[in-house]
Protein backbone atom coordinates (compact mmCIF):
# COMPACT_ATOMS: atom_id res chain seq x y z
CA UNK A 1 63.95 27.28 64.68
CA UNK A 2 60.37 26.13 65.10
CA UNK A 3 60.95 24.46 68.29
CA UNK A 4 62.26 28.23 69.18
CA UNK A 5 59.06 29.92 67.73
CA UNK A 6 57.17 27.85 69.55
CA UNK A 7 59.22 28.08 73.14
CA UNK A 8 59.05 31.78 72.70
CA UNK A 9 54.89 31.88 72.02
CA UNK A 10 54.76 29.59 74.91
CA UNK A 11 56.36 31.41 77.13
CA UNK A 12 54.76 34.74 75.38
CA UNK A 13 51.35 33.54 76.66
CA UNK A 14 52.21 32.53 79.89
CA UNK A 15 53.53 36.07 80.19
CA UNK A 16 50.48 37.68 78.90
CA UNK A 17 48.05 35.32 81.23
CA UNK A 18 50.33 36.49 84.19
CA UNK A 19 49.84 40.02 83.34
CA UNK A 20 45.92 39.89 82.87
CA UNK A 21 45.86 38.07 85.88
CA UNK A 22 47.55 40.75 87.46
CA UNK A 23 44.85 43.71 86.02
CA UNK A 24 42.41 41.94 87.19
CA UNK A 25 43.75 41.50 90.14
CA UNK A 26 44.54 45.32 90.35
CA UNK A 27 40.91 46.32 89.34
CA UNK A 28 39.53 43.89 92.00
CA UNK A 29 37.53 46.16 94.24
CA UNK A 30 36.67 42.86 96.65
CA UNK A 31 41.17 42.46 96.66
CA UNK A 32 41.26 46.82 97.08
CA UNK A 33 38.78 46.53 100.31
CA UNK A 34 40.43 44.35 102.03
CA UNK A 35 44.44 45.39 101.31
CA UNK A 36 43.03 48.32 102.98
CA UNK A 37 40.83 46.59 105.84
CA UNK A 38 38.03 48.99 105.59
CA UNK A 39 34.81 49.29 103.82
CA UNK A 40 33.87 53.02 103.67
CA UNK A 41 29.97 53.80 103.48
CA UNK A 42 28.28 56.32 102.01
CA UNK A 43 25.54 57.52 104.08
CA UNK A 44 23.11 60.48 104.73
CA UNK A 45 20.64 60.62 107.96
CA UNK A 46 17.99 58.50 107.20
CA UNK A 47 15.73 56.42 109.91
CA UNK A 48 15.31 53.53 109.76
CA UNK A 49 18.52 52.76 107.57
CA UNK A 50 20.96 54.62 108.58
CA UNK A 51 20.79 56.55 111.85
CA UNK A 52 23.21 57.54 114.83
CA UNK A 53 22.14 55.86 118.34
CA UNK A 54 22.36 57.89 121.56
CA UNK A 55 25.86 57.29 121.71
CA UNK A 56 26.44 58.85 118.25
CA UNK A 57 27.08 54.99 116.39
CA UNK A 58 25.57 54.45 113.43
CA UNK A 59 22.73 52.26 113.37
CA UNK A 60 20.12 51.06 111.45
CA UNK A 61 18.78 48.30 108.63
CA UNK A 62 21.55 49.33 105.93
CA UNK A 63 23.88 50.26 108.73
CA UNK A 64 23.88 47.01 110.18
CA UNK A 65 24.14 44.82 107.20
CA UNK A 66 26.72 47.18 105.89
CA UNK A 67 28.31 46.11 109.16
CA UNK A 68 27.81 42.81 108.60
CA UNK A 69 29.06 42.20 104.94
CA UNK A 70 32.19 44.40 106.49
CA UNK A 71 32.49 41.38 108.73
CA UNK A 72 32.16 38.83 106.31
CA UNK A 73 34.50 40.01 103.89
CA UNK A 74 36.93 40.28 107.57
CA UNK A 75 37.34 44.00 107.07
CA UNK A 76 36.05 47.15 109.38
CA UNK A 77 33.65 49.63 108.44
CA UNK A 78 33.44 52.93 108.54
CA UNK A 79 30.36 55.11 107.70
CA UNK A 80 30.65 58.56 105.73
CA UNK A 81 28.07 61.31 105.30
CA UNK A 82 27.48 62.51 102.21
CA UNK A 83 25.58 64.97 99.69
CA UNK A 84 23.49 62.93 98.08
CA UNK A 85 23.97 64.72 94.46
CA UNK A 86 27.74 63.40 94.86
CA UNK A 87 27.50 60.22 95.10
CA UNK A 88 28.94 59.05 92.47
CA UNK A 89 31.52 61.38 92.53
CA UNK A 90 32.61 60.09 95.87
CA UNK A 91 32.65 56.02 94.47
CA UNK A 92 34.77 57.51 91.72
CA UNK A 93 36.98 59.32 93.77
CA UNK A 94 37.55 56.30 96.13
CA UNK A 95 36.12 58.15 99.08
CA UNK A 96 33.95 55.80 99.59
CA UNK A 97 33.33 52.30 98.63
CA UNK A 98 29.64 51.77 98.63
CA UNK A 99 26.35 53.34 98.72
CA UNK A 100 24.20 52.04 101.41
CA UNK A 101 21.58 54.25 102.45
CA UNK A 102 17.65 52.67 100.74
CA UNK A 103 18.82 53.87 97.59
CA UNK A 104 16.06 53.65 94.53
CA UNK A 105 16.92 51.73 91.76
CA UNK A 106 16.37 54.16 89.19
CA UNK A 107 17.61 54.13 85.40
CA UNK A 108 20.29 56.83 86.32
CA UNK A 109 21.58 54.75 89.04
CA UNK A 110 22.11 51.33 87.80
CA UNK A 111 23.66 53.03 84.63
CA UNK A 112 26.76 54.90 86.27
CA UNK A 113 27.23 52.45 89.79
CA UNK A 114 27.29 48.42 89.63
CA UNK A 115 24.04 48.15 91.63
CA UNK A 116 23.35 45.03 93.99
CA UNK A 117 19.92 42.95 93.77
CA UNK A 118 17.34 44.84 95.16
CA UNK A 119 16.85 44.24 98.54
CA UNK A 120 13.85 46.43 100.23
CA UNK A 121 10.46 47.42 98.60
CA UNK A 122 9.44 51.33 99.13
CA UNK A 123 7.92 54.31 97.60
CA UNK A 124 7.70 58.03 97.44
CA UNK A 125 4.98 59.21 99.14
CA UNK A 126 4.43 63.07 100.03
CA UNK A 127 4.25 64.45 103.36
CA UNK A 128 1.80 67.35 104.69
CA UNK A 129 0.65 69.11 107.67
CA UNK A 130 -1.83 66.72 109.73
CA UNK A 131 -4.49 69.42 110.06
CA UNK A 132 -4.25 69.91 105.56
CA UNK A 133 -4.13 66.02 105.09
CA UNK A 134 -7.73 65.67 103.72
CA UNK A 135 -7.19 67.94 101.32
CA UNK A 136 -4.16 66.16 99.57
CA UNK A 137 -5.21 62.24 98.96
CA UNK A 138 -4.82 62.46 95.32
CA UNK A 139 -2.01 63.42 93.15
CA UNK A 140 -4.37 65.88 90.95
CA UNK A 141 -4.87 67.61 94.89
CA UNK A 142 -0.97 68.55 94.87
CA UNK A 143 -1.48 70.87 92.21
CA UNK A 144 -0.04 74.26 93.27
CA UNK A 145 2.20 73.19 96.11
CA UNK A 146 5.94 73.85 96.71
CA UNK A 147 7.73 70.57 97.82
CA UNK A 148 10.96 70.17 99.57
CA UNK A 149 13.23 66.94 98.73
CA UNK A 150 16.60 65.50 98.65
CA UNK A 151 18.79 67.05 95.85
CA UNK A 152 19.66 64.48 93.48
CA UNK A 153 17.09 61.81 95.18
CA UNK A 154 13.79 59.88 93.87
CA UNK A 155 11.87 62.35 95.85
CA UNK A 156 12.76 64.80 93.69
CA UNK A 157 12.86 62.91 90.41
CA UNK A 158 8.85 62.43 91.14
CA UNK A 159 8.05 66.35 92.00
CA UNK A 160 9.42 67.08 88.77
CA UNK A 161 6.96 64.70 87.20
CA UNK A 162 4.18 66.53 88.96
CA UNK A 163 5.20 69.64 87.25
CA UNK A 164 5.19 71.42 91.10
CA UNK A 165 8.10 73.15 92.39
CA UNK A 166 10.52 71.88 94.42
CA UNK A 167 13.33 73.17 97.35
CA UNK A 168 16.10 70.92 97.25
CA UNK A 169 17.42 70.26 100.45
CA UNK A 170 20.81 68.61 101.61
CA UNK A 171 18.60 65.30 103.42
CA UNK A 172 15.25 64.15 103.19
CA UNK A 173 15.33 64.87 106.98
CA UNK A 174 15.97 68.63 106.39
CA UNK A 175 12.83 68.29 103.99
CA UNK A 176 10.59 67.36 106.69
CA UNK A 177 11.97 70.68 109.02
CA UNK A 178 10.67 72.46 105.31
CA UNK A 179 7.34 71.08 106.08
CA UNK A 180 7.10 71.14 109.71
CA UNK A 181 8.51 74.87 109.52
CA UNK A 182 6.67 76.09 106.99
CA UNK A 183 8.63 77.07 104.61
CA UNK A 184 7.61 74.27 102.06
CA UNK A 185 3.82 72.85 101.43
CA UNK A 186 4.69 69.58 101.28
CA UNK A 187 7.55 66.97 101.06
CA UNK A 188 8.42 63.99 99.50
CA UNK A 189 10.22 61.32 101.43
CA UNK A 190 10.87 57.61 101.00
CA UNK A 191 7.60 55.25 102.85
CA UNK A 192 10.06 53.63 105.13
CA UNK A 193 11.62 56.64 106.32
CA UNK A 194 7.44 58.36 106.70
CA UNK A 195 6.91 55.42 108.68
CA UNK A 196 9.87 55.59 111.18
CA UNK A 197 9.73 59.78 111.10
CA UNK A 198 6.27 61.07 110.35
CA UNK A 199 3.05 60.65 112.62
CA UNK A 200 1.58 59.65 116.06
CA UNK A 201 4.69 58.59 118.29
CA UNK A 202 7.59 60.10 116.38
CA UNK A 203 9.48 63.15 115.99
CA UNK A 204 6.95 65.01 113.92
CA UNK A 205 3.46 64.06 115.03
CA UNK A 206 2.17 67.10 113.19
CA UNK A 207 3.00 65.56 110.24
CA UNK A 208 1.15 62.65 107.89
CA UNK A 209 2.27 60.83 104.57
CA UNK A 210 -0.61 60.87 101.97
CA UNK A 211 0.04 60.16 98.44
CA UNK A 212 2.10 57.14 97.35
CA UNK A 213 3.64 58.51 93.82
CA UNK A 214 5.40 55.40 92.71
CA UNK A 215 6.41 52.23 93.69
CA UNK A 216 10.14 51.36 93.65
CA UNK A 217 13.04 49.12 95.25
CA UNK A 218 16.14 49.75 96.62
CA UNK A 219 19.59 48.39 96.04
CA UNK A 220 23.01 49.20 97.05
CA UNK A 221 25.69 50.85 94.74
CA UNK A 222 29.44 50.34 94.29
CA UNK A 223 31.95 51.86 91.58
CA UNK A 224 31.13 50.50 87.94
CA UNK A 225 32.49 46.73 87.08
CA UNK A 226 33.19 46.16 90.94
CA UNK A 227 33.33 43.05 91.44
CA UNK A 228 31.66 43.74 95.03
CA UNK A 229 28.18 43.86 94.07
CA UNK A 230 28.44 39.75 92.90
CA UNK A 231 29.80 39.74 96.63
CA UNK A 232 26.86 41.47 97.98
CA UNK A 233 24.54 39.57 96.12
CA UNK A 234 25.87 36.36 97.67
CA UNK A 235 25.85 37.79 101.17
CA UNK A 236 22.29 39.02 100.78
CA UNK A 237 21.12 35.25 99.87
CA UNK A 238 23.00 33.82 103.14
CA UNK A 239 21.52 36.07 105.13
CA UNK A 240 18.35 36.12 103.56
CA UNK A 241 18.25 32.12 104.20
CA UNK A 242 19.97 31.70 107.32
CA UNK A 243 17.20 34.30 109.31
CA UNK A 244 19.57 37.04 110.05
CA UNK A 245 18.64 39.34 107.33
CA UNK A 246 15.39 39.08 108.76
CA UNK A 247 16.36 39.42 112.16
CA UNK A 248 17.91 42.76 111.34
CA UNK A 249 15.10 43.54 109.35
CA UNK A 250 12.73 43.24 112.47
CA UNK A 251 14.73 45.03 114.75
CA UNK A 252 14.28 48.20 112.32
CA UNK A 253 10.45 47.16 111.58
CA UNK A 254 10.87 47.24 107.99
CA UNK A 255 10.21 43.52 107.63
CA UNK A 256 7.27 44.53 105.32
CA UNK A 257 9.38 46.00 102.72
CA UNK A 258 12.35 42.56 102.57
CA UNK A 259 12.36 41.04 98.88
CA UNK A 260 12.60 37.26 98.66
CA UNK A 261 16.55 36.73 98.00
CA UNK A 262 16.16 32.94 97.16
CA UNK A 263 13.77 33.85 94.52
CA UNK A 264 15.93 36.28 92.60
CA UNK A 265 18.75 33.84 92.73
CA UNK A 266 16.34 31.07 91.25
CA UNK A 267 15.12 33.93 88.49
CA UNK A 268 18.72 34.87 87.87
CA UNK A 269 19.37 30.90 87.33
CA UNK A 270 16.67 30.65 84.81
CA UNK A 271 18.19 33.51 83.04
CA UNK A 272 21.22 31.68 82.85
CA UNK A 273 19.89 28.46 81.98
CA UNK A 274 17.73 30.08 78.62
């Protein structure tokens, strides 16, 4: 009878470890990508990470490492626009897989997506007619003004810490038409995108950045638990110490703004260790 009891709990807990292997398995996001051969990417319009060439392709610093990790993980990708308020809506909805446009590691953020290291130094910085720059180079200056940003962004997180009001718009793109327009005093807009967008030689020469309201860092997003972001994290450090990250990085001239990848593994180590 006992050598029955104990056959049966054997074979009881072989059973069970088949069956948690199995969940886990199942809630793999890394095993979901590739059964389906695609990573989907949410995106909005946003130079230099994610922008659409002459020929309509996506391209860009996020585009092209999203393109990359796609490759190393020997899936496709496919890139997605989306509202930026929705985002997490879409990862929970399986719409899309990832979030991959210079996305700031807020509070909000890292508590409802499972966030990747953080990749790329930026700020908010706020965006004014050339010809009205000297009158806006401090933050008590902005007093008064009506800003345009990105619903749901860290744009607008930061105009509602000035106390101003703000025009939500669909893209931090469609916040500098606000500005160039009229319609809107001022914008705020991530510094990598002012650099690439704002200024002598770009698309809106009649426009400056001024104010730096924060400093910040961006990382990517995936659904909550996914076991992608660990995936992501090891990619970055490859690529980080092999040159290519870098490589991509100068292509898009935000060089500047990389974060050291083969530090934060040694941090995350020490973490570990204590």
């Amino acid at each position: 009878m006992k050598k029955l009891l104990a056959c049966t709990l054997a074979a009881l807990m072989v059973l069970s470890a088949s069956v948690f292997a199995l969940a886990d398995e199942a809630e793999s996001d890394l095993a979901y990508v590739q059964d389906k051969g695609v990573l989907v990417v949410g995106i909005t319009e946003f130079e230099p990470m994610d922008y659409r060439d002459e020929d309509g392709n996506w391209i860009g610093f996020d585009a092209d490492m999203a393109a990359a990790f796609a490759e190393s993980l020997g899936v496709d990708v496919e890139f997605v626009e989306i509202e930026w308020d929705n985002k997490v809506l879409e990862l929970e909805a399986k719409t899309i897989d990832v979030v991959w446009n210079g996305m700031t590691l807020t509070d909000e953020v890292t508590e409802a997506m499972e966030c990747s290291n953080a990749y790329c130094q930026n700020a908010q910085t706020v965006i004014v007619p050339a010809d009205k720059a000297a009158d806006y180079q401090t933050a008590e200056d902005l007093e008064g003004l009506v800003f345009a940003a990105e619903a749901g962004s860290a744009g607008e997180a930061e105009v509602e810490k000035l106390g101003n009001e703000c025009t939500p718009v669909l893209t931090q793109a469609d916040a500098l038409l606000e500005v160039s327009a009229g319609t809107s005093d001022a914008a705020v807009i991530d510094l990598l995108m002012a650099a690439a967008m704002v200024g002598e030689g770009t698309s809106y020469e009649d426009l400056v950045n001024t104010v730096n309201l924060n400093s910040e860092e961006y990382g990517v997003g995936f659904r909550k638990d996914s076991d992608l972001a660990q995936a992501l994290n090891d990619f970055f450090l490859a690529s980080y110490e092999d040159g290519s990250m870098l490589e991509i990085a100068e292509t898009y001239g935000v060089q500047a703004a990389l974060i050291d990848q083969s530090a934060l593994a040694a941090e995350a180590k020490t973490a570990e260790a204590e």
